[in-house]
PDB file of N, CA and C in Angstrom:
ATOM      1  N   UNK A   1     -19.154 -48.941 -63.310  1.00  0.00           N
ATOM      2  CA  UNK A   1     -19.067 -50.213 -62.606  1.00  0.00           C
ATOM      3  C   UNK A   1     -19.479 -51.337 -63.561  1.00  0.00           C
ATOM      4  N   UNK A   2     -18.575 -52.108 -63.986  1.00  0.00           N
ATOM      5  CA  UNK A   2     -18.857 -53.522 -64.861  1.00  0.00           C
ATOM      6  C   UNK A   2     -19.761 -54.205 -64.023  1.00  0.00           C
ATOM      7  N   UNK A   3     -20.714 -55.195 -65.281  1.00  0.00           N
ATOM      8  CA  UNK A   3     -21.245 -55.808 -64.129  1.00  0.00           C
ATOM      9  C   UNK A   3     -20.456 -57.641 -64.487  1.00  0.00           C
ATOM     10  N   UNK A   4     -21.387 -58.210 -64.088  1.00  0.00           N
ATOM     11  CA  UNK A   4     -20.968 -59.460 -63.274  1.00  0.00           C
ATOM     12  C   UNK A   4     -20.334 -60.616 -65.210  1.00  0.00           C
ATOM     13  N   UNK A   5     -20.996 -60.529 -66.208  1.00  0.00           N
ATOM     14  CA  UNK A   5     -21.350 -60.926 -66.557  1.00  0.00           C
ATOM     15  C   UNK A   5     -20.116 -60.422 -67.851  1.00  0.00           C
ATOM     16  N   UNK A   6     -20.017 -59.150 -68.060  1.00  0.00           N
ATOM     17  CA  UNK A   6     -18.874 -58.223 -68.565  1.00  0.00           C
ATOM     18  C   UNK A   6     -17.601 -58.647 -68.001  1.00  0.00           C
ATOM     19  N   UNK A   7     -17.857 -59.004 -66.969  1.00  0.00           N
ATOM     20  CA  UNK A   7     -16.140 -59.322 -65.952  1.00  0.00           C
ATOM     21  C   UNK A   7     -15.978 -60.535 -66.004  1.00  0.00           C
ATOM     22  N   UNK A   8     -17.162 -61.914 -66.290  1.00  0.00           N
ATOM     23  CA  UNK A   8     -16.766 -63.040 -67.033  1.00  0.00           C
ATOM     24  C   UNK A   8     -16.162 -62.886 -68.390  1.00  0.00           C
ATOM     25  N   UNK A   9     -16.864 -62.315 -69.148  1.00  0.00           N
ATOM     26  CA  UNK A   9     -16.287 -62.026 -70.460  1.00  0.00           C
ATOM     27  C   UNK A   9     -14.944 -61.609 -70.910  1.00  0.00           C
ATOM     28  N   UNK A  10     -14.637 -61.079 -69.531  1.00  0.00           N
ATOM     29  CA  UNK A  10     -13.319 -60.252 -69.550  1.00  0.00           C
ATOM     30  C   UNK A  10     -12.163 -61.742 -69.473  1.00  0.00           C
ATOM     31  N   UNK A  11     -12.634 -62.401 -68.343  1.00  0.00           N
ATOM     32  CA  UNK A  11     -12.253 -63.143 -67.451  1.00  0.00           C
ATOM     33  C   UNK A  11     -11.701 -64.088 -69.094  1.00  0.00           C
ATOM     34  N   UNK A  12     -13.123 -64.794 -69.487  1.00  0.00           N
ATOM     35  CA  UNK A  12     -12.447 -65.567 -70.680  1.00  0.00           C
ATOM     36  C   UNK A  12     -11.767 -65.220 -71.790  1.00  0.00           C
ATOM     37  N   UNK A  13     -11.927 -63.812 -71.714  1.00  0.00           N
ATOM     38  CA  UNK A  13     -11.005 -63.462 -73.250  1.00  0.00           C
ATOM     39  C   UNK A  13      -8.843 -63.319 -72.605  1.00  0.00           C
ATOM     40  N   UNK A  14      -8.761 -62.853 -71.255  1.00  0.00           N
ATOM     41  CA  UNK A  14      -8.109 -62.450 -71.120  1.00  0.00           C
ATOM     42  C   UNK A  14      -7.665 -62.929 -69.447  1.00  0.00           C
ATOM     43  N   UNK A  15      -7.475 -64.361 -68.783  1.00  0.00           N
ATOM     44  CA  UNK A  15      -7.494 -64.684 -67.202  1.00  0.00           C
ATOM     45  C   UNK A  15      -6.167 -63.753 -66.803  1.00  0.00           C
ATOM     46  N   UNK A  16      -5.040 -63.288 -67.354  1.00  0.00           N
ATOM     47  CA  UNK A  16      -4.565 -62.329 -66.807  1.00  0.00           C
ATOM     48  C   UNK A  16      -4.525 -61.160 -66.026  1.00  0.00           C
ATOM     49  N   UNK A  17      -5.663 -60.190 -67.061  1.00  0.00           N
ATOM     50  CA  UNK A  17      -5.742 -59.176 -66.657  1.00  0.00           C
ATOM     51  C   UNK A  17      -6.794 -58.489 -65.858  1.00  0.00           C
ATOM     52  N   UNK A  18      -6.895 -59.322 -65.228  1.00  0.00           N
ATOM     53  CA  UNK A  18      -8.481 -59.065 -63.911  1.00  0.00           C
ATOM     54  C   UNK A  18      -7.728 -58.682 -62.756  1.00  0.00           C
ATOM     55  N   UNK A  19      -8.251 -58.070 -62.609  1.00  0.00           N
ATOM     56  CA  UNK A  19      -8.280 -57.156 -61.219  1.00  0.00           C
ATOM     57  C   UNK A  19      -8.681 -58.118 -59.912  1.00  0.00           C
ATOM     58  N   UNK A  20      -8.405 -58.173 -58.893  1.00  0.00           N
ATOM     59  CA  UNK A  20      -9.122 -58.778 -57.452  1.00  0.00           C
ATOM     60  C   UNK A  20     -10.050 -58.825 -57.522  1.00  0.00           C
ATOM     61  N   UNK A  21     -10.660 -57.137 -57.212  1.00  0.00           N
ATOM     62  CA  UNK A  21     -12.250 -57.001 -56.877  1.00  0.00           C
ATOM     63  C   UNK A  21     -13.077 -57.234 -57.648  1.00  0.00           C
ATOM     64  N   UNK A  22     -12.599 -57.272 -59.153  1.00  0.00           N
ATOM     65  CA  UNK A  22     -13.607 -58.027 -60.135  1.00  0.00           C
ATOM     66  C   UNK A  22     -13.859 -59.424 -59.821  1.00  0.00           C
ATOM     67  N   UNK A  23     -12.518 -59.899 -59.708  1.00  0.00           N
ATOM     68  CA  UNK A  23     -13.001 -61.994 -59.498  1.00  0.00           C
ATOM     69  C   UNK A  23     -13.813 -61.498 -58.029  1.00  0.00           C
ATOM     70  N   UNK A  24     -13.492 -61.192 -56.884  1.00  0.00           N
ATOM     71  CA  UNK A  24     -14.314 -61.070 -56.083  1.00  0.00           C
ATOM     72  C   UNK A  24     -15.949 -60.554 -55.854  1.00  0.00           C
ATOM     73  N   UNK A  25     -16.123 -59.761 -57.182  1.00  0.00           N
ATOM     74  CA  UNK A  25     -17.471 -59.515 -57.308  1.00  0.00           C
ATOM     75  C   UNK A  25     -17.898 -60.435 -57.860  1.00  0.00           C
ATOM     76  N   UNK A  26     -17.370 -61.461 -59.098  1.00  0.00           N
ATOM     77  CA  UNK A  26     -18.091 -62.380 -59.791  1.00  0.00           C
ATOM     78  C   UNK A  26     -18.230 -63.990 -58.708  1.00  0.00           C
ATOM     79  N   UNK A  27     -17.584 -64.015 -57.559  1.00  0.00           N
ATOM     80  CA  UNK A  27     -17.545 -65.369 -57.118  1.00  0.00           C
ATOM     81  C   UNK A  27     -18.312 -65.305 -55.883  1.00  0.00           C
ATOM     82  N   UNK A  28     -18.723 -63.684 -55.449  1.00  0.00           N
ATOM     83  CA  UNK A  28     -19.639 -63.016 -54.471  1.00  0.00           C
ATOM     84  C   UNK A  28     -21.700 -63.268 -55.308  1.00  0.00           C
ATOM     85  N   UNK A  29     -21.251 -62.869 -56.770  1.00  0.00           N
ATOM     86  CA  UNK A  29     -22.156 -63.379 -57.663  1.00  0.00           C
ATOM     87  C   UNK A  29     -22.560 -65.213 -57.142  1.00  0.00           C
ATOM     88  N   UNK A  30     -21.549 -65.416 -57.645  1.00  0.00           N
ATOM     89  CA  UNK A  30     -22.160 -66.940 -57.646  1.00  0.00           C
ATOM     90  C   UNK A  30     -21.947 -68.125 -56.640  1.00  0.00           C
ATOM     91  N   UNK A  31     -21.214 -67.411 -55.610  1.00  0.00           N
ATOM     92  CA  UNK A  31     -20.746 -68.670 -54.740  1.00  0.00           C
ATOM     93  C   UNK A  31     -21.491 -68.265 -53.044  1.00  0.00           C
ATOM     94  N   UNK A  32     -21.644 -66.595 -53.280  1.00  0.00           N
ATOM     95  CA  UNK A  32     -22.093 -65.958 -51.992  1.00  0.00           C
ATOM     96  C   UNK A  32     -20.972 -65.375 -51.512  1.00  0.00           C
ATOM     97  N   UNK A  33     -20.861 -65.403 -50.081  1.00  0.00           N
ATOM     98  CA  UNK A  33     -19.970 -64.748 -48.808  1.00  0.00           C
ATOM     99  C   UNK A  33     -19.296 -65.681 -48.735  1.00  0.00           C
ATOM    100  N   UNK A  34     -17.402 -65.154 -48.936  1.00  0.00           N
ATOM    101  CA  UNK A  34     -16.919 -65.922 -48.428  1.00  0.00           C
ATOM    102  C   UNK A  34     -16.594 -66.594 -47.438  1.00  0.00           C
ATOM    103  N   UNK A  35     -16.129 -67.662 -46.865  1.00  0.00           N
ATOM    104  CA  UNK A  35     -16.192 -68.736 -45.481  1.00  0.00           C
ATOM    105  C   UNK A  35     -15.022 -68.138 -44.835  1.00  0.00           C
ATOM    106  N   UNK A  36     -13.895 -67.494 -46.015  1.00  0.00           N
ATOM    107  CA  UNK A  36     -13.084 -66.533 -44.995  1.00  0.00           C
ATOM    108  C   UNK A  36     -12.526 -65.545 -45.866  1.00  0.00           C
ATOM    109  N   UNK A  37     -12.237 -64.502 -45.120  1.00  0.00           N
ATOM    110  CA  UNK A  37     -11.742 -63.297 -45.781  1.00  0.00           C
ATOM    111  C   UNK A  37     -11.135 -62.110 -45.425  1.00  0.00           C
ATOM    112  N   UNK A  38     -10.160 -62.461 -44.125  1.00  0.00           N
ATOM    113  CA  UNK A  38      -9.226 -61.888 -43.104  1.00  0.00           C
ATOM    114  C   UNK A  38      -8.255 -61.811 -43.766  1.00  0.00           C
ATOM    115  N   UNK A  39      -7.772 -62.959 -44.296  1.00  0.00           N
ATOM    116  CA  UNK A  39      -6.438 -62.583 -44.389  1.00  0.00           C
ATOM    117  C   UNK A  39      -6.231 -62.546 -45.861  1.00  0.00           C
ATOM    118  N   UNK A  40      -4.958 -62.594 -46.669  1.00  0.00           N
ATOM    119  CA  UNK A  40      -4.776 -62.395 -48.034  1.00  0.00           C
ATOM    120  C   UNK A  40      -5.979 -63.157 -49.163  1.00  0.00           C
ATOM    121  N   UNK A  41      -6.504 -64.395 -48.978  1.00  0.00           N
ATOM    122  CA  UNK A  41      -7.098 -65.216 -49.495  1.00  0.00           C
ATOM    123  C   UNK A  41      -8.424 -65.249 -48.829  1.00  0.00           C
ATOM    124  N   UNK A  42      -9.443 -65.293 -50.161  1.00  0.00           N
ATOM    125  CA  UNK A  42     -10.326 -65.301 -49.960  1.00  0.00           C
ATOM    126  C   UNK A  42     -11.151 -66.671 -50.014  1.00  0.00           C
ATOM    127  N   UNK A  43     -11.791 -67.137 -49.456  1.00  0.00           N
ATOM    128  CA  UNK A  43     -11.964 -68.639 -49.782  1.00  0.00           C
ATOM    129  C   UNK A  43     -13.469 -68.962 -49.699  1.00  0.00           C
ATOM    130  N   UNK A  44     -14.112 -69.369 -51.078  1.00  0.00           N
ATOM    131  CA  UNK A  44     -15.681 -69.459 -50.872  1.00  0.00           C
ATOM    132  C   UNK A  44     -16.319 -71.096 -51.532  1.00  0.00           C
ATOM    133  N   UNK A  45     -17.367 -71.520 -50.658  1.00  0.00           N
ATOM    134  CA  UNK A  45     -17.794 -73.277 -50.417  1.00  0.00           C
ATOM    135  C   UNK A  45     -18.272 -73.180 -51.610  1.00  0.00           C
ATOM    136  N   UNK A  46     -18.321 -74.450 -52.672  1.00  0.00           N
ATOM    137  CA  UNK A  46     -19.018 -74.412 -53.667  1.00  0.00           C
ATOM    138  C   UNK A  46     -20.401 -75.527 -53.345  1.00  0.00           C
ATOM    139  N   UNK A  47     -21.431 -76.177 -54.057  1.00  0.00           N
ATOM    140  CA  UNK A  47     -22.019 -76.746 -53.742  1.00  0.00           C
ATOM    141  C   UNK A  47     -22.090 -78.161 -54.113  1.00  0.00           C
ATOM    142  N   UNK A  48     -20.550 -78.516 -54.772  1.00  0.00           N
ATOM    143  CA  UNK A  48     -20.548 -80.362 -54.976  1.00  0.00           C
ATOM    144  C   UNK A  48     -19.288 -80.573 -54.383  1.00  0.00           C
ATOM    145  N   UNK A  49     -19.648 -81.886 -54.439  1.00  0.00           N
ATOM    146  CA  UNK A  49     -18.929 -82.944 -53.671  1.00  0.00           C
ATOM    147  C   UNK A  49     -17.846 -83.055 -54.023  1.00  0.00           C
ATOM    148  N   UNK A  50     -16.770 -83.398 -53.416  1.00  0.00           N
ATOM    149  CA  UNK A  50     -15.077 -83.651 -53.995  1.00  0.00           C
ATOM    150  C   UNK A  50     -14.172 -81.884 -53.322  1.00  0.00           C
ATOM    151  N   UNK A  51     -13.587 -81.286 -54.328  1.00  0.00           N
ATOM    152  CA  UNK A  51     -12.818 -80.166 -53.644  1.00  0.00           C
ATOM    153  C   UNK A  51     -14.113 -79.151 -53.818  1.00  0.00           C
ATOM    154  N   UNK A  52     -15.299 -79.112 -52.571  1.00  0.00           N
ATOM    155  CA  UNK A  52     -16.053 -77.807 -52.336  1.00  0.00           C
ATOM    156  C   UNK A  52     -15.401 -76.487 -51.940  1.00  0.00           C
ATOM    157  N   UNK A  53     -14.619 -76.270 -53.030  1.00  0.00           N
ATOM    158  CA  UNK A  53     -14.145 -74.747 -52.072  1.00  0.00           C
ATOM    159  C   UNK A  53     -13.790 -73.973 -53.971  1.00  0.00           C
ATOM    160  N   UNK A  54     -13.673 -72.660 -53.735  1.00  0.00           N
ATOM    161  CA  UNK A  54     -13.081 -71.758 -54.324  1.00  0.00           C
ATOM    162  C   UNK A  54     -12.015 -71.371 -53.583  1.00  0.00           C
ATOM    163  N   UNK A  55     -10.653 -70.865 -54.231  1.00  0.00           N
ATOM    164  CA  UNK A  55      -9.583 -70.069 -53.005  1.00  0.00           C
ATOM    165  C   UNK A  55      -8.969 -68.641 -54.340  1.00  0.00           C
ATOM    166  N   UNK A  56      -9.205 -67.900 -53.925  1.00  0.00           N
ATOM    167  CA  UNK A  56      -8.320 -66.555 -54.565  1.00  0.00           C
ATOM    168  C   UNK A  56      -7.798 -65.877 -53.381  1.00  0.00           C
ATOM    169  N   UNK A  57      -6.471 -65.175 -53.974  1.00  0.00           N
ATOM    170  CA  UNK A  57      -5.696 -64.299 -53.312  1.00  0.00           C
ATOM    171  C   UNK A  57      -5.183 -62.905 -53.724  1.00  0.00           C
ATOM    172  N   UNK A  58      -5.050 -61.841 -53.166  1.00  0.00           N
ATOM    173  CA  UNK A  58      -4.799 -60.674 -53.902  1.00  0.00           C
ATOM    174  C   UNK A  58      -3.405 -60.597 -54.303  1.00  0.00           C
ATOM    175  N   UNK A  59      -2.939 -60.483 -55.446  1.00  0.00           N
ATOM    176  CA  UNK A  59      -1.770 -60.218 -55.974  1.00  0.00           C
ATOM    177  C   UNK A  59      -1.247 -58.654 -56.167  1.00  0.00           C
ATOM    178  N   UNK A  60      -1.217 -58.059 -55.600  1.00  0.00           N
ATOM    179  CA  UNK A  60      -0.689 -56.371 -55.694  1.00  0.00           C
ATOM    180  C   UNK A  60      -2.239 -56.082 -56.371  1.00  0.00           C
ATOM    181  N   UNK A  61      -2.918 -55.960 -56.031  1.00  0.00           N
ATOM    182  CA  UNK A  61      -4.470 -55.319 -56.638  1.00  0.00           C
ATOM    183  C   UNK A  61      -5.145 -56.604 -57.718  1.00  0.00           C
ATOM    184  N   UNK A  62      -4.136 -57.313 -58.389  1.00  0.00           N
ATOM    185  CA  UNK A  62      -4.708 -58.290 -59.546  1.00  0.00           C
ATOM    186  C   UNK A  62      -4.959 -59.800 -58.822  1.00  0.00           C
ATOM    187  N   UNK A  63      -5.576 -60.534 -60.044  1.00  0.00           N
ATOM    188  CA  UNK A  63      -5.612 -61.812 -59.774  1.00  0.00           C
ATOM    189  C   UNK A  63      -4.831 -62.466 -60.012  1.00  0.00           C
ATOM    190  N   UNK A  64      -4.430 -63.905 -60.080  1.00  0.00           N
ATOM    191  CA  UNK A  64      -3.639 -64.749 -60.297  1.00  0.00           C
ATOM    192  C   UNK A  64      -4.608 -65.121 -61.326  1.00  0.00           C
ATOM    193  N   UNK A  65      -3.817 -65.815 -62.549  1.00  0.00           N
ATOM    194  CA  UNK A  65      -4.605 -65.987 -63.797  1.00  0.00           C
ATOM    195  C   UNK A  65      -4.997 -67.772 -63.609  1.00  0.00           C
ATOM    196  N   UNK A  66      -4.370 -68.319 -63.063  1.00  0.00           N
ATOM    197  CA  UNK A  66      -4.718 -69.816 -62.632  1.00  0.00           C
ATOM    198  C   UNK A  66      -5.822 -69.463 -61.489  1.00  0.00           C
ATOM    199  N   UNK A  67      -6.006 -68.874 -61.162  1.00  0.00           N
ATOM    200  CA  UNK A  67      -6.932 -69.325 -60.139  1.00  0.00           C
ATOM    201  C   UNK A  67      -8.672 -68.877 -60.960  1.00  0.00           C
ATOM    202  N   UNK A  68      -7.791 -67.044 -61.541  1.00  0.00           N
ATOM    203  CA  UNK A  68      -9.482 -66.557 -62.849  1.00  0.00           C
ATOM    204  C   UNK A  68      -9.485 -68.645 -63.313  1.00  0.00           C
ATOM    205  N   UNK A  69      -8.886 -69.080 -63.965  1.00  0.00           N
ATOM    206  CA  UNK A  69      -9.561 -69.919 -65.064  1.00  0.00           C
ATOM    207  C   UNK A  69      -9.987 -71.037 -63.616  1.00  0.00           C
ATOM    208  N   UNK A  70      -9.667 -71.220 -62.764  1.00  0.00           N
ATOM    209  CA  UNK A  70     -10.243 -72.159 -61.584  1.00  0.00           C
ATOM    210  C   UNK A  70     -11.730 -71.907 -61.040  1.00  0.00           C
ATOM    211  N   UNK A  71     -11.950 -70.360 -61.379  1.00  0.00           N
ATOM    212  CA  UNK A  71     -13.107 -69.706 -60.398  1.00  0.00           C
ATOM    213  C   UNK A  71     -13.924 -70.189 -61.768  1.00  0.00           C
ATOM    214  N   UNK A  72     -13.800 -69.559 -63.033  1.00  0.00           N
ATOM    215  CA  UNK A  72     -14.401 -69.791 -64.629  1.00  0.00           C
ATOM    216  C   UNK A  72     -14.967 -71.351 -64.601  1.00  0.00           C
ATOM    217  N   UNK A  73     -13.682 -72.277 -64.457  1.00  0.00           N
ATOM    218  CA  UNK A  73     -14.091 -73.663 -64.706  1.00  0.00           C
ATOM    219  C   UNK A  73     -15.410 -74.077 -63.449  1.00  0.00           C
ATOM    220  N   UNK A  74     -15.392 -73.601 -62.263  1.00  0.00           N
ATOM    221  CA  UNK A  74     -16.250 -73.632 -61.253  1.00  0.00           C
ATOM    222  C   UNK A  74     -17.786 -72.852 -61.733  1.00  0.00           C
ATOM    223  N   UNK A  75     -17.528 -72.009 -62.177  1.00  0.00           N
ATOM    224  CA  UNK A  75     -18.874 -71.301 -63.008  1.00  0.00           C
ATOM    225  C   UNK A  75     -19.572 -71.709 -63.893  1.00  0.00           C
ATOM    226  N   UNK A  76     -18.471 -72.451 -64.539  1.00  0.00           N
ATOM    227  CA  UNK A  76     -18.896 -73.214 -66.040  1.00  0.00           C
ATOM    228  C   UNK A  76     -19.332 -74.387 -65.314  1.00  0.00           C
ATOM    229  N   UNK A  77     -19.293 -75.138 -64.367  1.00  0.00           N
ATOM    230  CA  UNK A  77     -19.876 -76.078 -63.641  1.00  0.00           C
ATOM    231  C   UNK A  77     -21.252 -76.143 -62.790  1.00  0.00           C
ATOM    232  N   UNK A  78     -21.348 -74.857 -62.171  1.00  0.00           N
ATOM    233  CA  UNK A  78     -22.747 -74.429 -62.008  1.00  0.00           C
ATOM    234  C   UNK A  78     -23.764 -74.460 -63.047  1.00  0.00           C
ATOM    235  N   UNK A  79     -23.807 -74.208 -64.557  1.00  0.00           N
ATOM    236  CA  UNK A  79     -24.712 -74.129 -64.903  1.00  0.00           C
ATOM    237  C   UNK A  79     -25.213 -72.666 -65.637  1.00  0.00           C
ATOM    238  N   UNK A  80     -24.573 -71.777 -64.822  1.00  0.00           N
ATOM    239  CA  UNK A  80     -24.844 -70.390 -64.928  1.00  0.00           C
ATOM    240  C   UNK A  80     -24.994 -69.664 -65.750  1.00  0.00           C
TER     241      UNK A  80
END
């Protein structure tokens, strides 16, 4: 099991090739529980002002590589 920090690393060398449940473990890392997570898209509140949200969706098991570098640029904004 990668951890959180390995699957950023992954994330910046390579926003393609991530898996779902990886971006979903890293934005479970830093953003918490998502606000929804019924249906295809997962969608989690960030904590500033302007667009507060994260949104990912499952692509056949993977991520969408625009959204890895959306969740990244949101991380890189925390501080973390």
């Amino acid at each position: 099991m990668a951890s959180v920090e390995s699957i950023v690393a992954k994330m910046r060398q390579n926003p393609q090739g991530i898996r779902f449940t990886d971006l979903c473990k890293v934005c479970d890392y830093y953003f918490g529980e998502p606000r929804q997570s019924g249906s295809s898209h997962r969608v989690y509140k960030t904590p500033w002002q302007g667009d507060p949200r994260v949104n990912i969706q499952n692509s056949k098991g993977n991520a969408k590589a625009y959204q890895v570098r959306q969740v990244l640029k949101a991380v890189d904004k925390l501080g973390k």
